[in-house]
Protein backbone atom coordinates (compact mmCIF):
# COMPACT_ATOMS: atom_id res chain seq x y z
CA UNK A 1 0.00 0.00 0.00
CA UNK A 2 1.48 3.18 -1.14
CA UNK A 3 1.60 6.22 1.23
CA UNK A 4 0.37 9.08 0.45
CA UNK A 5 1.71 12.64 0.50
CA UNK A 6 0.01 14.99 3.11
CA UNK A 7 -0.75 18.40 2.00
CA UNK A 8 0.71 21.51 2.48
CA UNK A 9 4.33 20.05 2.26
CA UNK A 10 7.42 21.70 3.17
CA UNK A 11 10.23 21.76 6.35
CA UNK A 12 7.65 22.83 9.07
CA UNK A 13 8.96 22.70 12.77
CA UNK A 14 8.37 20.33 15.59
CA UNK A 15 5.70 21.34 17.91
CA UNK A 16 6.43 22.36 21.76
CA UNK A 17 4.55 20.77 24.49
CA UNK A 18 2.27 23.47 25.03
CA UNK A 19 0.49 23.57 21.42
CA UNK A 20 0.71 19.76 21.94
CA UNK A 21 -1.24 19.97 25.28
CA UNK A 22 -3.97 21.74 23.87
CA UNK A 23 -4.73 19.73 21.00
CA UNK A 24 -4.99 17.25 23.02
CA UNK A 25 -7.21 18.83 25.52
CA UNK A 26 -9.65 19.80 22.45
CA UNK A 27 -9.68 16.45 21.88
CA UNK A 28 -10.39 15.14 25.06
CA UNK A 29 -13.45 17.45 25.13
CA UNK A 30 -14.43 15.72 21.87
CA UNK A 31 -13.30 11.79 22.66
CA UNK A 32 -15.46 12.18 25.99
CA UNK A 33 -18.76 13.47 24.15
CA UNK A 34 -18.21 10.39 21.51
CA UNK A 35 -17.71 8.06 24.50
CA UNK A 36 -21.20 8.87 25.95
CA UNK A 37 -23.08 8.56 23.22
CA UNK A 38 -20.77 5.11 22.14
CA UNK A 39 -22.18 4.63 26.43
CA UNK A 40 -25.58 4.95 25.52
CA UNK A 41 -25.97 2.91 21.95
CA UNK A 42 -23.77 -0.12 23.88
CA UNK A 43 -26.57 0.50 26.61
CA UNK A 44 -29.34 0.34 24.15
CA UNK A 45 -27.95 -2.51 22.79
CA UNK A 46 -27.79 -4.65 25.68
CA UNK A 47 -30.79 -3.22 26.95
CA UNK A 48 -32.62 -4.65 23.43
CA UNK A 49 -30.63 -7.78 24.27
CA UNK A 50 -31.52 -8.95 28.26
CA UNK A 51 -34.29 -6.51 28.18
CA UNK A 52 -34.57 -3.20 30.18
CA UNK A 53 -35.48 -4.47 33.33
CA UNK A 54 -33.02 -7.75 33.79
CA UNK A 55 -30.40 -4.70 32.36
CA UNK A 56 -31.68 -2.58 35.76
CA UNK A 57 -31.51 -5.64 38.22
CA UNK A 58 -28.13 -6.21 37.11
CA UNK A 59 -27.20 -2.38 37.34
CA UNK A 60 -28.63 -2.36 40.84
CA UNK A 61 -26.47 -5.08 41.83
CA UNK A 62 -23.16 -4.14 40.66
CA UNK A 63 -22.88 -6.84 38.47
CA UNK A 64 -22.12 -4.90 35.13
CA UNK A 65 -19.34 -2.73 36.81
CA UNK A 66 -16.17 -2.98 35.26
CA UNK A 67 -17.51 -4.67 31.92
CA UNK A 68 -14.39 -5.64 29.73
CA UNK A 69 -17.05 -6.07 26.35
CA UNK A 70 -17.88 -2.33 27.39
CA UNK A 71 -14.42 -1.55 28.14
CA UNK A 72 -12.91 -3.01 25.08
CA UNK A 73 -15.62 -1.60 22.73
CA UNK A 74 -14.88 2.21 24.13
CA UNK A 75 -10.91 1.29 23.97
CA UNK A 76 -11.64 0.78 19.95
CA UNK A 77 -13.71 3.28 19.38
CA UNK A 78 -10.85 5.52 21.29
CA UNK A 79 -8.40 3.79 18.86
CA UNK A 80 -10.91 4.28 15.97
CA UNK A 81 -11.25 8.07 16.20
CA UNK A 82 -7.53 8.58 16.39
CA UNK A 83 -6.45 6.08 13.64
CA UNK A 84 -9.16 8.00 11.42
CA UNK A 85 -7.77 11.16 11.61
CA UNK A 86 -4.21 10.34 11.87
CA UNK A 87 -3.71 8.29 8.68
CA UNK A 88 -6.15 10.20 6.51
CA UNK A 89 -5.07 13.81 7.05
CA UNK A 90 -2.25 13.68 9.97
CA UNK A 91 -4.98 15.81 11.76
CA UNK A 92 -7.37 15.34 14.32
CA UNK A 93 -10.21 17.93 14.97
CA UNK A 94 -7.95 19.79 18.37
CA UNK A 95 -5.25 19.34 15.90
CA UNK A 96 -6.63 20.84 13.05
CA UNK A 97 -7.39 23.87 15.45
CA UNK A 98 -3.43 24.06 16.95
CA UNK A 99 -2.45 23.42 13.32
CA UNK A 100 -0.58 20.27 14.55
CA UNK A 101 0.04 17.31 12.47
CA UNK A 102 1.46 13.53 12.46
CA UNK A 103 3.34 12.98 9.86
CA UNK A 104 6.29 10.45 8.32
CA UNK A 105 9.45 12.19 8.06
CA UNK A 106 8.78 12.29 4.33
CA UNK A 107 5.59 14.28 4.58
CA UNK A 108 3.69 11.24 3.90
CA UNK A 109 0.57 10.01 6.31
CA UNK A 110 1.22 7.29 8.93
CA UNK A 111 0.02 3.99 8.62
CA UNK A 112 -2.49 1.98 10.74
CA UNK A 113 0.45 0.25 12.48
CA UNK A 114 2.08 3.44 13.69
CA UNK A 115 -1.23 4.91 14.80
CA UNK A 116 -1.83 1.79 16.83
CA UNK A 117 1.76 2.06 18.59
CA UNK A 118 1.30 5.70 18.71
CA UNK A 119 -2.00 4.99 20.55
CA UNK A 120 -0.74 2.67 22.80
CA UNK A 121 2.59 4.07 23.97
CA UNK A 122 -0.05 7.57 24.46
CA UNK A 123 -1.57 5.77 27.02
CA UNK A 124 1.63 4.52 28.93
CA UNK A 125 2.97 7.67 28.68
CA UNK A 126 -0.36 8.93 30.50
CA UNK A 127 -0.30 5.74 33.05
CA UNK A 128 3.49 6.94 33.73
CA UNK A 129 2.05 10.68 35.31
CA UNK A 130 2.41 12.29 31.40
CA UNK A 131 6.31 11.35 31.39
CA UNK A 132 6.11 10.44 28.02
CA UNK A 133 4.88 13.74 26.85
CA UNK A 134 7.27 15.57 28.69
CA UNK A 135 10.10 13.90 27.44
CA UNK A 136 9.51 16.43 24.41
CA UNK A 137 10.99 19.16 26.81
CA UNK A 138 14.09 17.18 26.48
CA UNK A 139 14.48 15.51 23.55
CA UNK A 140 16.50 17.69 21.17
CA UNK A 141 13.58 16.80 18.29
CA UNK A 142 10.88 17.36 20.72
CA UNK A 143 9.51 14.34 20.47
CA UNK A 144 7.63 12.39 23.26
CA UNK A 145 7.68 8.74 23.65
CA UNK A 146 4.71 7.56 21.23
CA UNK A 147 6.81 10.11 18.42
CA UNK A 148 10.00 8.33 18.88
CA UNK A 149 8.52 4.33 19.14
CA UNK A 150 6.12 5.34 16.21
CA UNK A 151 8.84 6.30 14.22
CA UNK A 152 6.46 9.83 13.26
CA UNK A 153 6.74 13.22 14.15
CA UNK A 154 4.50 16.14 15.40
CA UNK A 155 4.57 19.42 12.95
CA UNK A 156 3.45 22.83 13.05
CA UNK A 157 1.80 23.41 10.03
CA UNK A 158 0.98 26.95 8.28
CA UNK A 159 -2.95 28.08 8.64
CA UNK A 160 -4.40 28.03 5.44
CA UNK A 161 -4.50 31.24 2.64
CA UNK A 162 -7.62 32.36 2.77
């Protein structure tokens, strides 16, 4: 499968931690709406499944806390959002807005792999207290830990003539 080239092109520079931090705050605000409405349609679901009120007794009781279907299904969904965005247009929505993007070294989009590892080593770098996003404050590239095991890099891009 042949990568393609992500548009504009040109030598743009890494991005700091800062305009990194509030992409991804713009897209937490975002992620969290999709996972409550992902919430409710897996609730509807199971609710049209065991029926509304066996779905209530076992509510009640406790028994459907810590649900690793449920888990799982908002862990993909997470994964799908991200790996949308990020091998399409290098963008997501917060970083469309911070004119951030993911890109190859060549300018080219990532692939589904990278977005994966990128997505995983995200979340150990959040399970380590955010470590491995402020490694970018001391990496001479500034790249944090899901940059560098990705083998991709965060860009500034130009906002667009208008």
């Amino acid at each position: 499968m042949s990568k393609h080239l992500l548009t504009p092109q040109g030598d743009f520079p890494a991005v700091g931690l800062g305009r990194r931090l509030a992409a991804m705050f713009y897209d937490f605000l975002l992620c969290t709406a999709l996972l409550i409405v992902t919430g409710g349609v897996y609730k509807m679901i199971q609710a049209a499944i065991i029926g509304e009120e066996r779905l209530r007794v076992l509510t009640d009781a406790g028994q459907l806390d810590g649900d690793p279907l449920y888990s799982t299904v908002l862990l993909l969904v997470l994964f799908g959002f991200f790996a949308k965005f990020w091998t399409h247009a290098g963008q997501t929505l917060g970083m469309q807005v911070w004119g951030v993007r993911v890109q190859n070294a060549d300018g080219t989009a990532i692939s589904l792999w990278q977005a994966l590892l990128r997505f995983m080593v995200s979340i150990a770098s959040w399970l380590c207290l955010g470590l491995g996003f402020f490694w970018s404050l001391f990496d001479k590239k500034k790249r944090a830990w899901h940059d560098i095991y990705s083998d991709t890099q965060l860009v500034r891009i130009p906002k667009k003539a208008k």
